[in-house]
N, C-alpha and C. Protein backbone atom coordinates (compact mmCIF):
# COMPACT_ATOMS: atom_id res chain seq x y z
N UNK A 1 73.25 -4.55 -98.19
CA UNK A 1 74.11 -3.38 -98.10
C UNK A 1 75.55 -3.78 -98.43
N UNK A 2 75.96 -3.16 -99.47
CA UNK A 2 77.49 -3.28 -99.49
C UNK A 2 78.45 -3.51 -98.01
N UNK A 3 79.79 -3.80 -98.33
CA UNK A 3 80.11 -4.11 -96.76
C UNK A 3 80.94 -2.99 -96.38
N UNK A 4 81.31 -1.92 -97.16
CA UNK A 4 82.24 -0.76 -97.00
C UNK A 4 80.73 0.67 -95.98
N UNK A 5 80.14 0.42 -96.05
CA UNK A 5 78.73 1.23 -95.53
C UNK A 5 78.60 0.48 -94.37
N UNK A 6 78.42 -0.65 -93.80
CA UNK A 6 78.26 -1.03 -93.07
C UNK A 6 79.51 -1.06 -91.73
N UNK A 7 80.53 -0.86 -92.21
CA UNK A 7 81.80 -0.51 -91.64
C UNK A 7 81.90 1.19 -90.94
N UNK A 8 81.07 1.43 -92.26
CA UNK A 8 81.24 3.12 -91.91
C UNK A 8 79.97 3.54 -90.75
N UNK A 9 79.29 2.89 -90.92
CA UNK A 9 78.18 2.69 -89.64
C UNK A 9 78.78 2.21 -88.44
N UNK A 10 79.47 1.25 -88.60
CA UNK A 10 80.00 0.67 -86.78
C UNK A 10 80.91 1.83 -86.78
N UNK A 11 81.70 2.24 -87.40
CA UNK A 11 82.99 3.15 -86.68
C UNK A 11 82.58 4.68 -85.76
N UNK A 12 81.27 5.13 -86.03
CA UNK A 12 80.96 6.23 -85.87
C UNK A 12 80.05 5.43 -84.48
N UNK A 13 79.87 5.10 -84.57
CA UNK A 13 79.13 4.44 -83.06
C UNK A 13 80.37 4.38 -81.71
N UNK A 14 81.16 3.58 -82.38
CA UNK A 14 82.32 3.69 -81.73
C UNK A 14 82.68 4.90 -81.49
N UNK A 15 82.82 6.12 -81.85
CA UNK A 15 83.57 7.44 -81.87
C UNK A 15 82.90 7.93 -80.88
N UNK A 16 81.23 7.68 -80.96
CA UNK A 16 80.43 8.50 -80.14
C UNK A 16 80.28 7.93 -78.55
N UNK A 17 80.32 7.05 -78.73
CA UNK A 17 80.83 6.08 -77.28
C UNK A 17 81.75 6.30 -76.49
N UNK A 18 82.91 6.43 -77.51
CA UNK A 18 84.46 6.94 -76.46
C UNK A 18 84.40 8.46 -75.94
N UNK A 19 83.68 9.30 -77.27
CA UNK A 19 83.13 10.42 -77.22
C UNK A 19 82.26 10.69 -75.55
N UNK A 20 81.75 9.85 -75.69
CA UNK A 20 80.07 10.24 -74.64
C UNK A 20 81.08 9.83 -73.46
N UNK A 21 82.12 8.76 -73.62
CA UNK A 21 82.84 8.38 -72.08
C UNK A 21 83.64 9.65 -71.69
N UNK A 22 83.77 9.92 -72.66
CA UNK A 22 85.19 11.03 -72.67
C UNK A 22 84.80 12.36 -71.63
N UNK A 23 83.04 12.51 -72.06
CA UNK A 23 82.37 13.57 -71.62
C UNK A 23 82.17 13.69 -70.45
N UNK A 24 81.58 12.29 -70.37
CA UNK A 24 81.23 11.89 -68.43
C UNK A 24 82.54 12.21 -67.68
N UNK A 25 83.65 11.40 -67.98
CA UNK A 25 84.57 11.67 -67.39
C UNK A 25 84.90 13.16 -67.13
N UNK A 26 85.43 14.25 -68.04
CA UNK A 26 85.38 15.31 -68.20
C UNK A 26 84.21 16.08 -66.94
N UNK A 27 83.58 15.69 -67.19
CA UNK A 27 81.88 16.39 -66.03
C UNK A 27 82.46 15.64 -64.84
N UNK A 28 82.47 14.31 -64.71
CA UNK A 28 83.17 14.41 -63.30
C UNK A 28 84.14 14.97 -63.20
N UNK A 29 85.21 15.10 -63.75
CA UNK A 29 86.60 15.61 -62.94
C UNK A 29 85.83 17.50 -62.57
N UNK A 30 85.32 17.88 -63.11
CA UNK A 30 84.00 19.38 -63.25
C UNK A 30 83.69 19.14 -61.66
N UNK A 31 83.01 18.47 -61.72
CA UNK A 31 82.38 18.38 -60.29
C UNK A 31 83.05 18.13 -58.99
N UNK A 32 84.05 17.24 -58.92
CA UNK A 32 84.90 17.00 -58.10
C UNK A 32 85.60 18.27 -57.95
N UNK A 33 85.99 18.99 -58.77
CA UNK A 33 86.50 20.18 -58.29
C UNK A 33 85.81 21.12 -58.19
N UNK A 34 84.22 21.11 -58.33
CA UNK A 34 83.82 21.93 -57.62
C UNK A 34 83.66 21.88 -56.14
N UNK A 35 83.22 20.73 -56.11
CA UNK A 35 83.09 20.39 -54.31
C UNK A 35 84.12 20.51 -53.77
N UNK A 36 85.68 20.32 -54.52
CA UNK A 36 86.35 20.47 -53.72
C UNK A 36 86.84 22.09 -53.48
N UNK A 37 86.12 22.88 -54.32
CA UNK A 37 86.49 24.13 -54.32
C UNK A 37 85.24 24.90 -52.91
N UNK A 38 84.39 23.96 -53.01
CA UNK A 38 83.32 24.86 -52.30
C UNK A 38 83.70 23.99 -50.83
N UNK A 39 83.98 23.17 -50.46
CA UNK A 39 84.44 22.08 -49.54
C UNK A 39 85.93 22.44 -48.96
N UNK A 40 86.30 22.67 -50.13
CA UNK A 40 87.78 23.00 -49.23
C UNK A 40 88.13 24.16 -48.65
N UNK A 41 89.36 24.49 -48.76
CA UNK A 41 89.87 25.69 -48.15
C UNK A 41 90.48 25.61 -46.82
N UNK A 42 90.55 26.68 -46.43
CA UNK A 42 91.40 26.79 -45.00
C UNK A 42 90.94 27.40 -43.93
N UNK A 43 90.47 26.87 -42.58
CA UNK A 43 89.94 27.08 -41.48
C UNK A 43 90.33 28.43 -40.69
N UNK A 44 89.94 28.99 -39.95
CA UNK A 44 90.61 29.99 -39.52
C UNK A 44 91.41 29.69 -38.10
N UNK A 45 92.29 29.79 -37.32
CA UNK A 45 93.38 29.23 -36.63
C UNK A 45 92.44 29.66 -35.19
N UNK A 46 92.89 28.43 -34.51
CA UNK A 46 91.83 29.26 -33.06
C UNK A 46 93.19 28.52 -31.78
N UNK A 47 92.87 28.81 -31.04
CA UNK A 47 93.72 28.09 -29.74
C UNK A 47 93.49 27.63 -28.99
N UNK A 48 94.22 26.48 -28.77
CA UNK A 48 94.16 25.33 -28.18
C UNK A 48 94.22 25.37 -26.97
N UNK A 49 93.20 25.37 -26.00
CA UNK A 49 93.31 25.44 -24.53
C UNK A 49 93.07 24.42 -23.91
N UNK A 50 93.91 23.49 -23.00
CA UNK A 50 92.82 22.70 -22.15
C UNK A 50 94.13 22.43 -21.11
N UNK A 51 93.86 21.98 -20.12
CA UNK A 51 94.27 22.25 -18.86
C UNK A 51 95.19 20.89 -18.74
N UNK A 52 96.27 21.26 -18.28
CA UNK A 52 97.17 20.08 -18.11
C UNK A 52 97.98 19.89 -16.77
N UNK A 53 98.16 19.02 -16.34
CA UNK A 53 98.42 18.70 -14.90
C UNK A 53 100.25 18.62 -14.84
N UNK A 54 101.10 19.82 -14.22
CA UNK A 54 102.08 19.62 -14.26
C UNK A 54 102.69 19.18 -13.02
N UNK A 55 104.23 18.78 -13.05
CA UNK A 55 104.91 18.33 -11.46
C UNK A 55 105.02 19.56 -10.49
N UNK A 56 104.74 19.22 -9.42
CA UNK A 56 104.90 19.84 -8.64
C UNK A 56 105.82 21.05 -8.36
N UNK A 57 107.12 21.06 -9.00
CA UNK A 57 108.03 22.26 -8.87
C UNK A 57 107.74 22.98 -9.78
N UNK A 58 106.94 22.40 -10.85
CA UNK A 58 107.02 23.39 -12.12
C UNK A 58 106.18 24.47 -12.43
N UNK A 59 105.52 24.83 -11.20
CA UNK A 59 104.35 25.83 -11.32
C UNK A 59 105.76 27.13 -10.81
């Protein structure tokens, strides 16, 4: 094989590699924000009760 074909063969391997990393990455950052969309959010506010022992004059 000539050596200009054989060049043009490795480079496209390469493309599809950084390509295919590029993707994964991409799908995770996807997912991470889904969980964090279905995971997160904001609780609803409740109150804090519990019994505390004060000094003597202060009742």
């Amino acid at each position: 094989m000539p050596r200009n074909v054989l060049a043009l063969r490795k480079n496209p391997t390469v493309q599809i590699s950084a390509r295919r990393w590029g993707l994964v990455a991409a799908a995770a950052i996807v997912v991470l924000l889904v969980v964090a969309w279905i995971d997160g959010g904001e609780e609803p506010l409740h109150t804090i009760e519990q019994p505390i022992d004060l000094p003597g004059d202060a009742r």
